[in-house]
Protein backbone atom coordinates (compact mmCIF):
# COMPACT_ATOMS: atom_id res chain seq x y z
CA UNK A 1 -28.91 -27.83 17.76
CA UNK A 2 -26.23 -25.18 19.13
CA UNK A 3 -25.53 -22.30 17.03
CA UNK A 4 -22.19 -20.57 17.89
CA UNK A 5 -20.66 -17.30 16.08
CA UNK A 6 -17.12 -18.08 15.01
CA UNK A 7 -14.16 -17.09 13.30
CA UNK A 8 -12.80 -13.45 11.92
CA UNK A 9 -16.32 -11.58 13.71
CA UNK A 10 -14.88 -13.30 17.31
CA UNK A 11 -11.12 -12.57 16.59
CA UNK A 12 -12.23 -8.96 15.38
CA UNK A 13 -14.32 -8.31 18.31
CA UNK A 14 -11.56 -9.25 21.03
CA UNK A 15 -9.23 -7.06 18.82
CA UNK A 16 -11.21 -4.07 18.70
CA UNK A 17 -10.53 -4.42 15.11
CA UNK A 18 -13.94 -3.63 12.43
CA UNK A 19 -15.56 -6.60 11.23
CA UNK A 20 -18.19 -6.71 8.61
CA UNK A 21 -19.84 -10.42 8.40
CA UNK A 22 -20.70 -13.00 10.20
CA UNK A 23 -20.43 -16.62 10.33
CA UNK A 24 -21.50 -19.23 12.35
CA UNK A 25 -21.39 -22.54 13.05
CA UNK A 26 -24.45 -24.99 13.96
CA UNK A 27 -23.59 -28.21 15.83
CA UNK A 28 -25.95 -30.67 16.35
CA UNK A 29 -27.78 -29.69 13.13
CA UNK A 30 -28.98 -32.37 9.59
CA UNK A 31 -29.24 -30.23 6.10
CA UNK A 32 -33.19 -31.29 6.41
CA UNK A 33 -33.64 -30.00 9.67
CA UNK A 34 -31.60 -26.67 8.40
CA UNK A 35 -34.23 -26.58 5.53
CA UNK A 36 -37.39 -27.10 7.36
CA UNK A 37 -36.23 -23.93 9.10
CA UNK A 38 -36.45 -21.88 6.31
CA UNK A 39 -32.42 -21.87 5.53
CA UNK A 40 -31.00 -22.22 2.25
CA UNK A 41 -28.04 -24.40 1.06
CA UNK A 42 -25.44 -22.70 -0.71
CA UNK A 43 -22.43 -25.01 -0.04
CA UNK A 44 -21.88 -27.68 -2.81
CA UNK A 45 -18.37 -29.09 -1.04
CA UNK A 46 -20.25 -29.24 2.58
CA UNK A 47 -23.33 -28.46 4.05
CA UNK A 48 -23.29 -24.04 4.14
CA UNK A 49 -26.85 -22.63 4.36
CA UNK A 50 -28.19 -18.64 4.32
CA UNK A 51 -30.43 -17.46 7.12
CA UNK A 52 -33.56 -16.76 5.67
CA UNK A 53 -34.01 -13.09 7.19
CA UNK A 54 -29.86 -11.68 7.49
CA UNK A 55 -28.72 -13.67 4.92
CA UNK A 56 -25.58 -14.63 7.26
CA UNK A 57 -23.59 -17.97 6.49
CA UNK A 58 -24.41 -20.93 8.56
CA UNK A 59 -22.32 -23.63 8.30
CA UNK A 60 -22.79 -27.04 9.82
CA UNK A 61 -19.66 -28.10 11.89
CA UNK A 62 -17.18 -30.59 10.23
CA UNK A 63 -14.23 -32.52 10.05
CA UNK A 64 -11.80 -32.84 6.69
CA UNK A 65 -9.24 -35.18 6.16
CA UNK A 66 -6.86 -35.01 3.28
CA UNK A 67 -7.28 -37.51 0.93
CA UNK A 68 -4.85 -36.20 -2.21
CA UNK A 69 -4.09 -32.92 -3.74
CA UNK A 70 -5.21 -29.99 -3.83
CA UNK A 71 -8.67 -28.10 -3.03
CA UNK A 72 -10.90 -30.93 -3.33
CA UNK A 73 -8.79 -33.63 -2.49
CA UNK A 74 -10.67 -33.64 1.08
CA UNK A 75 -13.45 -36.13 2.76
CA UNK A 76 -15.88 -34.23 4.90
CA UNK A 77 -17.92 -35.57 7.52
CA UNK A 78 -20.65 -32.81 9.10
CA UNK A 79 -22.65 -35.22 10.75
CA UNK A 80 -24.56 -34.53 14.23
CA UNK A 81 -21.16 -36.23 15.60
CA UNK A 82 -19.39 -33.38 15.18
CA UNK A 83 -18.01 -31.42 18.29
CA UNK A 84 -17.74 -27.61 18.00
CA UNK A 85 -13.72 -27.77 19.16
CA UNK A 86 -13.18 -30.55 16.26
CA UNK A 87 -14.64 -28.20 13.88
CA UNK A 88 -12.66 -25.15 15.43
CA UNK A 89 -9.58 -27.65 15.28
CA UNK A 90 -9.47 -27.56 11.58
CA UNK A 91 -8.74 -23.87 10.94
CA UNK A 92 -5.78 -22.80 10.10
CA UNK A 93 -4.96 -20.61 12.79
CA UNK A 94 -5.39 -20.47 16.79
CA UNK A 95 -6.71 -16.68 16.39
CA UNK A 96 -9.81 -18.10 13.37
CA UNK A 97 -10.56 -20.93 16.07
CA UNK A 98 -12.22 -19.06 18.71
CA UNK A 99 -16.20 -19.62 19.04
CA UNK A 100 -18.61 -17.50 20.61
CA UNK A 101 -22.50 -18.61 22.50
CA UNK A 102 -25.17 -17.03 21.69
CA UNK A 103 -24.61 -15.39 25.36
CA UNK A 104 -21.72 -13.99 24.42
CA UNK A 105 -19.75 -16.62 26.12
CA UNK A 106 -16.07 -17.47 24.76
CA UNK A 107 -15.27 -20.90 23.67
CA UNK A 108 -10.86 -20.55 23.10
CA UNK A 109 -9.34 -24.40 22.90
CA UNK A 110 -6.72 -23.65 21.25
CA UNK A 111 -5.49 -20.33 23.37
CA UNK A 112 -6.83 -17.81 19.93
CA UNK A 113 -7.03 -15.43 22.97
CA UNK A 114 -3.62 -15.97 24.24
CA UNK A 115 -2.20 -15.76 20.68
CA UNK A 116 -4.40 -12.42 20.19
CA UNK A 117 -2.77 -10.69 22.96
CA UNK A 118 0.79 -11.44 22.07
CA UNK A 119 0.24 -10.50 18.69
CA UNK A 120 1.05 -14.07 17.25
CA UNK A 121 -0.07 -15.70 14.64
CA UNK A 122 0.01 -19.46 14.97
CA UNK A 123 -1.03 -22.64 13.67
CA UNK A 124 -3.45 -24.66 15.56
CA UNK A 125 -2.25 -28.40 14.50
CA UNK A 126 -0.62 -30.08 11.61
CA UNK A 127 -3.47 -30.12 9.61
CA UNK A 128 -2.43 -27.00 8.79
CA UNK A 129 -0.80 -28.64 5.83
CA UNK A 130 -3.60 -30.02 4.30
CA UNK A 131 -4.16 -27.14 2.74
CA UNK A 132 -1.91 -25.02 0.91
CA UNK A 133 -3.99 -22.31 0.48
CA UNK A 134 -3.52 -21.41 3.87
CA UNK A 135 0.32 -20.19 3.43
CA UNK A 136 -1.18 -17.67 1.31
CA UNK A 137 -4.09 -16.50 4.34
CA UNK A 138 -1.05 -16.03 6.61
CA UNK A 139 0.65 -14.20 5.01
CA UNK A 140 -2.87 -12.44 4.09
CA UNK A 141 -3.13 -11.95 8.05
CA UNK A 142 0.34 -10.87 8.36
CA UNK A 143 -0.22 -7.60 5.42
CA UNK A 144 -3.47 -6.98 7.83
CA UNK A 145 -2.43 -7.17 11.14
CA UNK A 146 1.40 -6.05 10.48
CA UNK A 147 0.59 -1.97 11.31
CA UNK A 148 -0.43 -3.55 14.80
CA UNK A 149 2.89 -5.56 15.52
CA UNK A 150 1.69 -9.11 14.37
CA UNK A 151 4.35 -11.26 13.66
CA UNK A 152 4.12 -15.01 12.57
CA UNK A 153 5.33 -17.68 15.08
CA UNK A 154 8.66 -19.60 13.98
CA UNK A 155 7.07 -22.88 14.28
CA UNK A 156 4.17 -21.88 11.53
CA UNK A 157 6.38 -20.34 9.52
CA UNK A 158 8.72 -23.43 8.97
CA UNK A 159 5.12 -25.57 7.83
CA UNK A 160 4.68 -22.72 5.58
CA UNK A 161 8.24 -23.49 4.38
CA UNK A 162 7.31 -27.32 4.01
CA UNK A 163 4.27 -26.77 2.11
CA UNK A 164 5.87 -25.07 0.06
CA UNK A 165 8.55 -27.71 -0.62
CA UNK A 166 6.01 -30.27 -1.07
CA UNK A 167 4.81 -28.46 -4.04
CA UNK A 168 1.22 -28.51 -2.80
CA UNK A 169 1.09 -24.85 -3.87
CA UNK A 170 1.52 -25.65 -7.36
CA UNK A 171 -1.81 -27.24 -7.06
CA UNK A 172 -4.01 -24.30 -6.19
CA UNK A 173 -7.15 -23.43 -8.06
CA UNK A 174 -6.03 -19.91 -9.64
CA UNK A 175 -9.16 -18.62 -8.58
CA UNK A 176 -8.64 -18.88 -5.01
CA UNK A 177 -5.12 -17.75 -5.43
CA UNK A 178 -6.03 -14.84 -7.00
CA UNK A 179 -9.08 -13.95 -4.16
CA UNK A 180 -6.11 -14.32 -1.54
CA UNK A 181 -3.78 -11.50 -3.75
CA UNK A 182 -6.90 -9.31 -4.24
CA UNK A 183 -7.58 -9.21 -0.75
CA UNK A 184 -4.02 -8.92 0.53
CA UNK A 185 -3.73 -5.97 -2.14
CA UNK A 186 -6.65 -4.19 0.07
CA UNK A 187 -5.18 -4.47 3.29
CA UNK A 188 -2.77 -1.90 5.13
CA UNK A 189 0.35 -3.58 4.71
CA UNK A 190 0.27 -5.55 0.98
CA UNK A 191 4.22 -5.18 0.77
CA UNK A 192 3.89 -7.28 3.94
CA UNK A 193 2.11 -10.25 1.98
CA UNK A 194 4.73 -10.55 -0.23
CA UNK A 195 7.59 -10.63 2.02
CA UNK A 196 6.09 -13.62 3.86
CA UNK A 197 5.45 -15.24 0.91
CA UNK A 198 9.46 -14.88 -0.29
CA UNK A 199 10.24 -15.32 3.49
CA UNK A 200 8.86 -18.92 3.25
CA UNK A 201 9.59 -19.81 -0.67
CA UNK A 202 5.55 -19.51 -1.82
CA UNK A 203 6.46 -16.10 -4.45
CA UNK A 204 8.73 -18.38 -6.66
CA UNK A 205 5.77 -20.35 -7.05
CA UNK A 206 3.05 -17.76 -7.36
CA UNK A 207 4.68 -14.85 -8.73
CA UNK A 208 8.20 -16.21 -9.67
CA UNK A 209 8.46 -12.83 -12.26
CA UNK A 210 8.52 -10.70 -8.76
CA UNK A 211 10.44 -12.68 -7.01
CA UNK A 212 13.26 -12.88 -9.24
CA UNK A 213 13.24 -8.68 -8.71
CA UNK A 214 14.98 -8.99 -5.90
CA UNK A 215 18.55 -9.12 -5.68
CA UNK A 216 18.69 -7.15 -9.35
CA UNK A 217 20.16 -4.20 -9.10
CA UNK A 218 18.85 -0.44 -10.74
CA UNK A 219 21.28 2.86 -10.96
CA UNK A 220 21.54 4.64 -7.60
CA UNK A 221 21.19 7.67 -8.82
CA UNK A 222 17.34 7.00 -9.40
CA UNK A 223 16.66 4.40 -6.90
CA UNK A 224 18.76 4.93 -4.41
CA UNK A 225 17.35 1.63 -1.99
CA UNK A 226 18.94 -0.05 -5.37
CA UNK A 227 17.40 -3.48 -5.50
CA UNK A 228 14.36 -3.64 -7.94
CA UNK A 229 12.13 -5.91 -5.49
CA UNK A 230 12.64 -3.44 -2.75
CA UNK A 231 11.81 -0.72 -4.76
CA UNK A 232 8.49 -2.07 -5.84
CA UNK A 233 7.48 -2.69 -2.20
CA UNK A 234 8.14 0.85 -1.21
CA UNK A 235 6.38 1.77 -3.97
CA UNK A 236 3.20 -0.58 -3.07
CA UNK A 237 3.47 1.01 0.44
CA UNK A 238 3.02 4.65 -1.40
CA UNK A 239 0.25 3.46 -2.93
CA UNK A 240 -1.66 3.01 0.20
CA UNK A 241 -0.87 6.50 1.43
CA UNK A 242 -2.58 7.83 -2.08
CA UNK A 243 -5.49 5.43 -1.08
CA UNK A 244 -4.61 3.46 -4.35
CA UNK A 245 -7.83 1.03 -5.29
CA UNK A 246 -6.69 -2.80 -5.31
CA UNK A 247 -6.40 -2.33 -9.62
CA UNK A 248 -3.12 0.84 -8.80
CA UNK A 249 -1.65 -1.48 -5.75
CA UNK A 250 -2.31 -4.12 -8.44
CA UNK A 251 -0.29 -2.58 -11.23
CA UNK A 252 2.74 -0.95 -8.82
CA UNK A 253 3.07 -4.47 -7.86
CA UNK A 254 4.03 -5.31 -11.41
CA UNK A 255 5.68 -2.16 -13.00
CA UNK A 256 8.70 -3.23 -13.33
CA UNK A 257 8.55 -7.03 -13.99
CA UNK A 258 10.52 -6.12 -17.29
CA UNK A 259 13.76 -5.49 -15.14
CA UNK A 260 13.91 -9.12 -14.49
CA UNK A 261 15.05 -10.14 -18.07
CA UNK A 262 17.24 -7.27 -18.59
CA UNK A 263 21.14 -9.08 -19.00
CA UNK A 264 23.26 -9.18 -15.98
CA UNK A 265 25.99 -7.37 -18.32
CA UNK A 266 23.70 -4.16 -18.33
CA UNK A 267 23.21 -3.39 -15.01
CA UNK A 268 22.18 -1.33 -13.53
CA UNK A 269 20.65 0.09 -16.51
CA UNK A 270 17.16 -0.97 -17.82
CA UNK A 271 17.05 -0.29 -21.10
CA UNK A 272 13.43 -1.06 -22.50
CA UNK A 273 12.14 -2.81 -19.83
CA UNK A 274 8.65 -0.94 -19.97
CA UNK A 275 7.67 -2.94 -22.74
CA UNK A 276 8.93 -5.74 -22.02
CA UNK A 277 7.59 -6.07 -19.27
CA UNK A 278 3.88 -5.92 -20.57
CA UNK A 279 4.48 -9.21 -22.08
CA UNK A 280 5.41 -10.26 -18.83
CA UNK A 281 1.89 -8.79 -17.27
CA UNK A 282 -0.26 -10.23 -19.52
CA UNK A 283 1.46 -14.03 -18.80
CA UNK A 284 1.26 -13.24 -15.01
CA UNK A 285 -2.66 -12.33 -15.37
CA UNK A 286 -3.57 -15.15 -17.42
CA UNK A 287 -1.77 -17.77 -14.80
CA UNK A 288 -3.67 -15.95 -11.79
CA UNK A 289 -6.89 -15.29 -13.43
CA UNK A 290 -6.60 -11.51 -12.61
CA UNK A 291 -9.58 -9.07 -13.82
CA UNK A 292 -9.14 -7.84 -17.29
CA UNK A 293 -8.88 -4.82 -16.19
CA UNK A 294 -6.19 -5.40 -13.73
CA UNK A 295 -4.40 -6.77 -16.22
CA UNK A 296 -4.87 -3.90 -18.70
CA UNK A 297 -4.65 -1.57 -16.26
CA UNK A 298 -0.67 -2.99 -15.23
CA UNK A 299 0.33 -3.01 -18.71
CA UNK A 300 -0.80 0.51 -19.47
CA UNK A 301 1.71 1.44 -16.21
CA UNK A 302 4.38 -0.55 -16.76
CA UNK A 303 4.67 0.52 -20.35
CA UNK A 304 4.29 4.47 -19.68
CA UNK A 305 5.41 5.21 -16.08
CA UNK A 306 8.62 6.52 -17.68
CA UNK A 307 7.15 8.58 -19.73
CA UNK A 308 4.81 10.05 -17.45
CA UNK A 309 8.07 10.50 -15.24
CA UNK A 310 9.67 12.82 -17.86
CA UNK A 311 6.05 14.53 -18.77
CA UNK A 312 7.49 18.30 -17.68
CA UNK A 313 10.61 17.63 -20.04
CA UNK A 314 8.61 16.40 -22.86
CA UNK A 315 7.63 17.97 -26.03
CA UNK A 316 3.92 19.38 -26.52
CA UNK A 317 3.67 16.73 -29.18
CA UNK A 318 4.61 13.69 -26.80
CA UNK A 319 2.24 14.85 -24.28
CA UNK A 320 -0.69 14.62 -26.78
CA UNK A 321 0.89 11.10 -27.57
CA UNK A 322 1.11 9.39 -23.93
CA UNK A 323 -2.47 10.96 -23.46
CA UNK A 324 -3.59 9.12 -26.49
CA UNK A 325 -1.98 5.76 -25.87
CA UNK A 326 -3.45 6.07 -22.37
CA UNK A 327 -6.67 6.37 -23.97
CA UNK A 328 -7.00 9.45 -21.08
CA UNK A 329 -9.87 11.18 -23.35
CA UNK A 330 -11.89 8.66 -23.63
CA UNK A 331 -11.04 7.01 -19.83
CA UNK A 332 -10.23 9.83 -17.85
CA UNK A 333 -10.92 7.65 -14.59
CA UNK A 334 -8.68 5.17 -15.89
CA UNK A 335 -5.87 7.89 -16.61
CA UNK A 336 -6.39 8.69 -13.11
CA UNK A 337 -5.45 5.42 -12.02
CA UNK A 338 -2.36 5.76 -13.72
CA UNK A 339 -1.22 8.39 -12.55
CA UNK A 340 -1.49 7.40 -9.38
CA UNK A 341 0.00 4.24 -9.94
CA UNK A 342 3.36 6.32 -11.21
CA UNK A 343 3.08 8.75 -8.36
CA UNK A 344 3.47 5.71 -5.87
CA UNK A 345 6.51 4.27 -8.33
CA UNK A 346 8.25 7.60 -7.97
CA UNK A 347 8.01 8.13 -3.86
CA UNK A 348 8.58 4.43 -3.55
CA UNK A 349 12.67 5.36 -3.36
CA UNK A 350 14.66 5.56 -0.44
CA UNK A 351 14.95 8.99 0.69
CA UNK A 352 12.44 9.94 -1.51
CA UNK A 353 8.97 9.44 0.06
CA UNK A 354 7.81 12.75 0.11
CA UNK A 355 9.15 14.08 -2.58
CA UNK A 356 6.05 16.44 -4.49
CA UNK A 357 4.88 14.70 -8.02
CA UNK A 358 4.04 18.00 -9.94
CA UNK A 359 3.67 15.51 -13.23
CA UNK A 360 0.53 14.39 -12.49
CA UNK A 361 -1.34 18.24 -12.12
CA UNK A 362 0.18 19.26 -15.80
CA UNK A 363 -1.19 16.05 -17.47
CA UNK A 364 -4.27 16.76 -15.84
CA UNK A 365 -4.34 20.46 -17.04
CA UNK A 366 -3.29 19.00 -20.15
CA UNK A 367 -6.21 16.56 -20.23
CA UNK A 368 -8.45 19.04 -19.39
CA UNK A 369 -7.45 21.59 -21.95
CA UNK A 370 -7.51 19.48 -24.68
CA UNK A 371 -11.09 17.78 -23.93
CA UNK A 372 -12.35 21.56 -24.20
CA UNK A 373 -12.13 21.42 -27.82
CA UNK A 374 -15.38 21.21 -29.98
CA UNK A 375 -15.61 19.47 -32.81
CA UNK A 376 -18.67 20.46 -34.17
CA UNK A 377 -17.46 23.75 -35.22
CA UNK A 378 -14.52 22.24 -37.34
CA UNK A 379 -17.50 19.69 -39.07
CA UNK A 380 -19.09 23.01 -39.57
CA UNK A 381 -15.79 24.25 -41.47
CA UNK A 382 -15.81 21.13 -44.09
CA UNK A 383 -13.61 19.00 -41.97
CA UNK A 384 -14.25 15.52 -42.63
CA UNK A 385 -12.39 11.77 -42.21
CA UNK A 386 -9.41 11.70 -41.43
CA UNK A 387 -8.86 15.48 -42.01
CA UNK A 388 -11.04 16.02 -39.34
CA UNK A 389 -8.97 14.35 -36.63
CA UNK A 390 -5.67 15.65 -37.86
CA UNK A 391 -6.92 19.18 -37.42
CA UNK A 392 -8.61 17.99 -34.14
CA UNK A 393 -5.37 16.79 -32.70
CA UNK A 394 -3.48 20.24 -34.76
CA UNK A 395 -5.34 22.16 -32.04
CA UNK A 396 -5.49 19.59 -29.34
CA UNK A 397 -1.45 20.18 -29.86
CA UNK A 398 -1.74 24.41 -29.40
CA UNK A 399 -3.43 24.41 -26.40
CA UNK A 400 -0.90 22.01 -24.77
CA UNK A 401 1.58 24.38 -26.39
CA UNK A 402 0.32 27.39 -24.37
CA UNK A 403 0.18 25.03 -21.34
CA UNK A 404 4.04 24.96 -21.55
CA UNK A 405 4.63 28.13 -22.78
CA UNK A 406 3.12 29.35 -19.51
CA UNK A 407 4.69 26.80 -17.65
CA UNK A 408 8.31 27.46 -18.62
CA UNK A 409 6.95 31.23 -18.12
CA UNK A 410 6.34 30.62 -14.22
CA UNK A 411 9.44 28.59 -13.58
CA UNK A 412 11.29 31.03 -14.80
CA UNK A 413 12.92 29.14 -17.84
C-alpha cells in the first residue's frame, strides 16, 4: 500500500496558511488489511479508518459516481484499483486535490499549485456537480481565503449557478448545511460566504429570509449604506473585529430578518420588526438545524438590539426591564454576547465603523450594581413571596437610579 497526505494540510502548507489535521489517503490498501494493522473503521458511506496511535483519518482512495439526489445518492468503489489522481479527481477543487509522499514529494494533476499561486479557486472537473454541497465549501473557501485576494474562477462560478438551478441544493441534509454556515461563520471574511452564495442564487435557497434583505431599504439617517442586506454584512464584518464567537456572528447575521416583511408602503421605516423577526429566527433555526442556543441566542438580539441602542436615554425602570428579559442576572456570559452582538449592529453603518458604543459599559455597571444586592438581609426583615422580589427589584431599581443620576452628573446634563 501507498499512503499519501492530502487535501487542506497540503494546500495549507504551500500557503503558509495554519493547518490543524491531517488526512490521508491509502492506495493500494483492503479494509482487512487496514484492520490487521491495528486501524479502526469509522466511515459507514466508504471505507475511513483512525490510526491507532495519532488518531488521524485514513481514508482508502475512491471513486463516486452519482447515481440520484442528494448526499447518498452516490456508488463508491475503493477497491485496490483505485489510482491516487482518480481519487484526487473527485474533489471539488484543484487547490483540495494536491497529494503529498511520505518524502515530502508533491503529487499536483490538476495544477492545485498553479491555482494556489494565482489566488484562484477552481473546479477540477464536472463532477463538481454531483454534489451540491460543494457550492456551499466555495463559497466557505472564498469567506477564508478572501483577506488574501482569493477570488473564484468564472467558469466555477457559473456550475455553482447551475447547481443551483437544478435544485440539487434543495436536497441537502440540514446537518451538513448547517456544519458549512458554522464554519463559514468562524472564518475571517463570513460576509464573504454570503455574497457568493447570493452571487450564484444558493441564499434564496438556504436562507431566502436574508436574501430578500437586500434591495429593502432603512432611513438614512440611521443607516446611512441604506439597504438592509448590506447593513447586516457590515455589521457581521464588525463582529469579527470584536472577536465575536460563531453564536454573536450567528445572531448579527439574523438581527434584522423582521425588516423583510415590513410593507413596501412603510419604508424606510421599520416599525416592530424586532419582534417580528424572532418568529422569523426560530423558523430559520429549525430548517437549518442550528444549536439551541444559536437560535435563542438570535432571538434575544433581534428582539432587544433597539433597546439596548437607546439604553443611555432610557428610564432607570426600563433598564432593570431589558436586563431582566435578557435574563443578564442569571446569564451574565450570555448578556455579554449580546451586547456584543448590538455593538457590531451599530458600527456595521457606513461611515460609522468606529464610532465608540458607550451602551454596553453602563449596562454592564448596571448589571453589576444590581447583582450586589443581598437578599438575605431583606428575608431577615420578613420579606417573603412575592413581596420579597418586588422589594428586591424596588432596590435593584435605586441603585440603577444613582447610576444615572451620576451619569447625567458627568455629562453635564
Amino acid at each position: 500500500m501507498d499512503i499519501y497526505l492530502v487535501g487542506g494540510a497540503v494546500r495549507d502548507k504551500l500557503l503558509g496558511y495554519p493547518y490543524h489535521e491531517k488526512d490521508w489517503v491509502v492506495v493500494g490498501a483492503t479494509p482487512e488489511e487496514m484492520l490487521a494493522l491495528g486501524y479502526r473503521q469509522v466511515g459507514k458511506d466508504f471505507p475511513v479508518f483512525l490510526h491507532p496511535k495519532t488518531q488521524e483519518e485514513y481514508a482508502l482512495a475512491r471513486t463516486e459516481r452519482k447515481t440520484g439526489k442528494g448526499y447518498k445518492g452516490f456508488i463508491c468503489d475503493s477497491s485496490t484499483a483505485v489510482t491516487l489522481e482518480q481519487d484526487l479527481a473527485r474533489r471539488d477543487l484543484s487547490i483540495n486535490a494536491m497529494a503529498e509522499t511520505l518524502n515530502g514529494e508533491l503529487i499536483d494533476p490538476y495544477n492545485g499549485r498553479k491555482d494556489l499561486k494565482n489566488k484562484v479557486l477552481r473546479h477540477v472537473s464536472t463532477a463538481f456537480a454531483e454534489d451540491p454541497l460543494r457550492v456551499l465549501r466555495v463559497a466557505r473557501f472564498a469567506a477564508r481565503y478572501h483577506h488574501l485576494g482569493f477570488t473564484i474562477a468564472d467558469e466555477t462560478l457559473t456550475l455553482m449557478q447551475q447547481i443551483v438551478a437544478s435544485d440539487e441544493i434543495s436536497h441537502l441534509v440540514p446537518e451538513r448545511v448547517w456544519r458549512e454556515i458554522e464554519t463559514a461563520l468562524n472564518e475571517q471574511a463570513p460576509e464573504e460566504f454570503i455574497r457568493v452564495l447570493r452571487r450564484c442564487g444558493a441564499l434564496s435557497v438556504i436562507f431566502p429570509e436574508l436574501d430578500h434583505l437586500f434591495g429593502i431599504p432603512q432611513t438614512e439617517k440611521y443607516h446611512p449604506e441604506i439597504d438592509t442586506g448590506e447593513h447586516v454584512l457590515m455589521a457581521l464584518q464588525q463582529s469579527v473585529k470584536l472577536a465575536a464567537t460563531a453564536a454573536v456572528r450567528y445572531a448579527v447575521l439574523l438581527h434584522d430578518l423582521g425588516k423583510g416583511l415590513t410593507p413596501p408602503d412603510q419604508w424606510p421605516a421599520h416599525i416592530g420588526h424586532e419582534k417580528k423577526g424572532v418568529r422569523l429566527i426560530e423558523g430559520v433555526g429549525q430548517r437549518i438545524k442550528a444549536p439551541k442556543h444559536f437560535s435563542e441566542l438570535a432571538k434575544l438580539v433581534a428582539r432587544y438590539h433597539t433597546h439596548c441602542h437607546r439604553a443611555l436615554e432610557m428610564r432607570p425602570i426600563k433598564i432593570m426591564a431589558l436586563l431582566e428579559n435578557t435574563d443578564a442576572l442569571r446569564r451574565p456570559d450570555r448578556f455579554q454576547q449580546f451586547l456584543t452582538a448590538c455593538e457590531a449592529d451599530a458600527r456595521g453603518r457606513l461611515g460609522l465603523e468606529d464610532r465608540p458604543y458607550p451602551q454596553s459599559q453602563y449596562l454592564h455597571q448596571a448589571l453589576d450594581l444590581i447583582s450586589q444586592v443581598n437578599v438575605k438581609p431583606l428575608i431577615k426583615q420578613g420579606f417573603k413571596g412575592p413581596a420579597l422580589g418586588d422589594e428586591l427589584r424596588i432596590r435593584r431599581i435605586r441603585l440603577i437610579q444613582q447610576l444615572d443620576k451620576d451619569k447625567r452628573l458627568e455629562s453635564g446634563n
